[in-house]
N, C-alpha and C. Protein backbone atom coordinates (compact mmCIF):
# COMPACT_ATOMS: atom_id res chain seq x y z
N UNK A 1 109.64 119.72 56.90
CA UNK A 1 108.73 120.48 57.72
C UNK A 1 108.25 119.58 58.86
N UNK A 2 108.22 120.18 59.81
CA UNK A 2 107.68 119.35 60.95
C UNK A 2 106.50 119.23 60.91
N UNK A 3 106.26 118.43 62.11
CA UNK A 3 104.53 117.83 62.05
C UNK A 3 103.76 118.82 63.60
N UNK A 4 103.21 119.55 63.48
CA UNK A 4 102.77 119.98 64.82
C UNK A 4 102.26 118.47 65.88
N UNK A 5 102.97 119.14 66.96
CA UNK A 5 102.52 118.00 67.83
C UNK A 5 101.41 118.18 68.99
N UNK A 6 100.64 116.60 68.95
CA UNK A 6 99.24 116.75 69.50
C UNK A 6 99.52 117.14 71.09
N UNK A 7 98.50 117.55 71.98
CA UNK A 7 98.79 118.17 73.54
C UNK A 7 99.19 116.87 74.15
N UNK A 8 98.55 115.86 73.70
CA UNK A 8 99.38 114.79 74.48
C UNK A 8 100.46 114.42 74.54
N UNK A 9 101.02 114.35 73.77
CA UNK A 9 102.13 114.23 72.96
C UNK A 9 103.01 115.30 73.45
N UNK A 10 102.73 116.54 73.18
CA UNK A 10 103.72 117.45 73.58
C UNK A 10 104.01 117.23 75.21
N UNK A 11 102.95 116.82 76.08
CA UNK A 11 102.68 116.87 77.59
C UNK A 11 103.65 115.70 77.94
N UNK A 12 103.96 115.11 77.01
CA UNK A 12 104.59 113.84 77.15
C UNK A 12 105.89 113.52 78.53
N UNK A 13 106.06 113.37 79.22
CA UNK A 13 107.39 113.64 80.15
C UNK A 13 108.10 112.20 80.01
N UNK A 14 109.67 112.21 79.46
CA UNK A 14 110.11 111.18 80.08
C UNK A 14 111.17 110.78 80.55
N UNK A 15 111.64 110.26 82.01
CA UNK A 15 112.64 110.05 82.79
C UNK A 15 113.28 108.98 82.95
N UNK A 16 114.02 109.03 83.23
CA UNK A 16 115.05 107.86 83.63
C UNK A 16 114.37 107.07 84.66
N UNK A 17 114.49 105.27 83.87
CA UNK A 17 113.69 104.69 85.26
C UNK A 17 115.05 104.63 86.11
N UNK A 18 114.88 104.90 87.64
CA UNK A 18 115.70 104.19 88.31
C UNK A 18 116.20 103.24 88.49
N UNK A 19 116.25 102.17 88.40
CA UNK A 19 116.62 100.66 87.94
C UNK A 19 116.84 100.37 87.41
N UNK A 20 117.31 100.32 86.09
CA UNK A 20 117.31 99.94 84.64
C UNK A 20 118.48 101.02 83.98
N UNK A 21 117.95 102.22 84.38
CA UNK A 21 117.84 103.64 83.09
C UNK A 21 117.55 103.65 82.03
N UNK A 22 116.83 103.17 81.90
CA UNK A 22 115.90 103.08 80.07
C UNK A 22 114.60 104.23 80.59
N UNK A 23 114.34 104.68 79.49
CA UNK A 23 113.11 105.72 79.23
C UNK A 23 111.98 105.12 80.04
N UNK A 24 111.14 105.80 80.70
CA UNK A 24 110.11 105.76 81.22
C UNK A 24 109.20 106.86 81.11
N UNK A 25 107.86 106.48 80.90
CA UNK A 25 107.08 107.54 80.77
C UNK A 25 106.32 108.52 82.34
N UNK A 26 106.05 109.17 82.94
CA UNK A 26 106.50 109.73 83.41
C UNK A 26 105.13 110.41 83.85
N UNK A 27 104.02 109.76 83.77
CA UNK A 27 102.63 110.55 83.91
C UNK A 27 101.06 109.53 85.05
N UNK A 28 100.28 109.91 85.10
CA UNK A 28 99.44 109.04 85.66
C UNK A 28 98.81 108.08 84.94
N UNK A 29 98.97 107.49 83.41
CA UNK A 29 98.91 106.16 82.84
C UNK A 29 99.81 105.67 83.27
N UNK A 30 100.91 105.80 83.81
CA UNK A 30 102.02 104.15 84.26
C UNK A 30 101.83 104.11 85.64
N UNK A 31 101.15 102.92 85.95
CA UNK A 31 101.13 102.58 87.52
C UNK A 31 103.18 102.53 87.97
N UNK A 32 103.65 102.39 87.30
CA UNK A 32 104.68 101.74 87.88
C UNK A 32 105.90 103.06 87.63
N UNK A 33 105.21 104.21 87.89
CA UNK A 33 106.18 105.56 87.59
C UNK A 33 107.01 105.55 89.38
N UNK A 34 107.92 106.48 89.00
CA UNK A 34 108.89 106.54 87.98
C UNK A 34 109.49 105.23 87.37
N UNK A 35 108.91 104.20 87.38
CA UNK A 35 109.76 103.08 86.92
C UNK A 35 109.33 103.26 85.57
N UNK A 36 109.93 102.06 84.49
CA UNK A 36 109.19 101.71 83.40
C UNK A 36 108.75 100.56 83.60
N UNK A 37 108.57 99.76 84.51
CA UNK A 37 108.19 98.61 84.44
C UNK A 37 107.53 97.41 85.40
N UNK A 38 106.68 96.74 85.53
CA UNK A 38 106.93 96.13 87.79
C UNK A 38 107.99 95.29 87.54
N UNK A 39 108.54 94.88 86.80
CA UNK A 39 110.12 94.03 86.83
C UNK A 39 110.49 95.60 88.24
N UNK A 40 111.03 96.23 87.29
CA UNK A 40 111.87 97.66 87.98
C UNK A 40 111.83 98.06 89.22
N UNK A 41 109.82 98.23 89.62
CA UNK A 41 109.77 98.69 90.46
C UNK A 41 109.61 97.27 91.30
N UNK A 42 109.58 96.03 91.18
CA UNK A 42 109.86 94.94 92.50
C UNK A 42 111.37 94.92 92.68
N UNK A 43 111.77 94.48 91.38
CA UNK A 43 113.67 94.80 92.08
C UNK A 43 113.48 95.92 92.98
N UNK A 44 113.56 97.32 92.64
CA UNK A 44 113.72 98.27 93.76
C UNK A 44 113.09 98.28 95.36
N UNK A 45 111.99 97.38 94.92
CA UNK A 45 110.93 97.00 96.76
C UNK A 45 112.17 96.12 97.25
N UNK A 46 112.25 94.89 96.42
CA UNK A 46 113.09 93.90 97.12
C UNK A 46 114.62 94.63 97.50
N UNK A 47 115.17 95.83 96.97
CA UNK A 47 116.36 95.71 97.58
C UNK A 47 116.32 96.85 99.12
N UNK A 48 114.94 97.80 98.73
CA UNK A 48 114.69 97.98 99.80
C UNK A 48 114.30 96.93 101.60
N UNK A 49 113.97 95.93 100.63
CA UNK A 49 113.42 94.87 101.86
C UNK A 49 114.56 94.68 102.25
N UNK A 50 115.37 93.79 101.13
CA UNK A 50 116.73 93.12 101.95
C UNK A 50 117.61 94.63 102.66
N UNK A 51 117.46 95.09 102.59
CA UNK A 51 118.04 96.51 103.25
C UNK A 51 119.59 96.77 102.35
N UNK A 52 119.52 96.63 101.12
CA UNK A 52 120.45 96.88 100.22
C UNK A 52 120.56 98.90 100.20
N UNK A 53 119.90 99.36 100.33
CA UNK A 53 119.61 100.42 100.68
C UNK A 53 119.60 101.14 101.76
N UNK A 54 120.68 101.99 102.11
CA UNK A 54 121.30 102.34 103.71
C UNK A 54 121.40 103.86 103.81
N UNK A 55 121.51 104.45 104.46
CA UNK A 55 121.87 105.62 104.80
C UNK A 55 122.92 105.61 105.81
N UNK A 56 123.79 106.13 104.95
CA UNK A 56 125.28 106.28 105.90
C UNK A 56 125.11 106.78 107.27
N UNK A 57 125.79 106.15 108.19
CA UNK A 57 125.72 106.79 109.31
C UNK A 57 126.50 105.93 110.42
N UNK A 58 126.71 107.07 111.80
CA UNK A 58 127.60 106.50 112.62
C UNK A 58 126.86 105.45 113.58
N UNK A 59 127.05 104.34 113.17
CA UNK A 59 126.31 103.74 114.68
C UNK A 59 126.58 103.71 116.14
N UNK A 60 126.42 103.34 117.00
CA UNK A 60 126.55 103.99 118.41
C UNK A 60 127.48 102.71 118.84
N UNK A 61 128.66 102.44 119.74
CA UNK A 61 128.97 101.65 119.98
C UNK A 61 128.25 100.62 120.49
N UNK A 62 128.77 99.42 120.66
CA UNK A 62 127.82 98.37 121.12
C UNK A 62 128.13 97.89 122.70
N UNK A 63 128.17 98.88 123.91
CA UNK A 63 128.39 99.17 125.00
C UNK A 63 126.92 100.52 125.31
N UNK A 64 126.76 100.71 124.10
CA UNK A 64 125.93 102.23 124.92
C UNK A 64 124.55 101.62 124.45
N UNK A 65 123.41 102.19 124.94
CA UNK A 65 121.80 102.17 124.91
C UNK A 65 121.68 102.84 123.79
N UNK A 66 120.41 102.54 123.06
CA UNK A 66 119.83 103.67 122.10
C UNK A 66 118.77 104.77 122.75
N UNK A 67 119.38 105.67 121.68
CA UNK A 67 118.00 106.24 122.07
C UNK A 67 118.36 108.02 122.72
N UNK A 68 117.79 108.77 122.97
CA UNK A 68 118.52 110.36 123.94
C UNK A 68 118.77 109.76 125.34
N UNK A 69 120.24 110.16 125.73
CA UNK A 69 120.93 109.82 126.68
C UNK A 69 119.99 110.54 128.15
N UNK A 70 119.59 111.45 127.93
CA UNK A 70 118.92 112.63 128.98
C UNK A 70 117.61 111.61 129.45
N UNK A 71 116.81 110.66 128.56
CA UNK A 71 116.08 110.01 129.17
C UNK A 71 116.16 108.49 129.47
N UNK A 72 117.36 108.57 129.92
CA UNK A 72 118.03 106.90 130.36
C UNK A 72 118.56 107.22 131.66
């Protein structure tokens, strides 16, 4: 027989940390959500810093200006 479970408990959420993928809890007790951990969430700052983290895209040749052509 099961055990009824308490509201906390049931409220419980938990996700995948990004960094790791180990369980993370998933609520406003973990400063370090969605992570499980500040290991997790400084790796993830630092690879944002070093710019390990990109968004694909075309860059502009290196002959042309940046920026809208209409105000150059």
């Amino acid at each position: 027989m099961n055990k009824p479970q308490s509201d906390a408990a049931a409220k419980l959420r938990l996700v995948r940390c990004p960094a790791c993928g180990g369980e993370s809890v998933y609520s406003a007790g973990n400063p370090y959500r969605p992570f499980c951990s500040q290991r997790c969430k400084n790796l993830d700052l630092g690879a944002w810093a070093s710019e390990s983290f990109r968004v694909p895209g075309e860059a502009p040749p290196e002959d042309r200006p940046f920026g809208d052509p209409k105000l150059q």
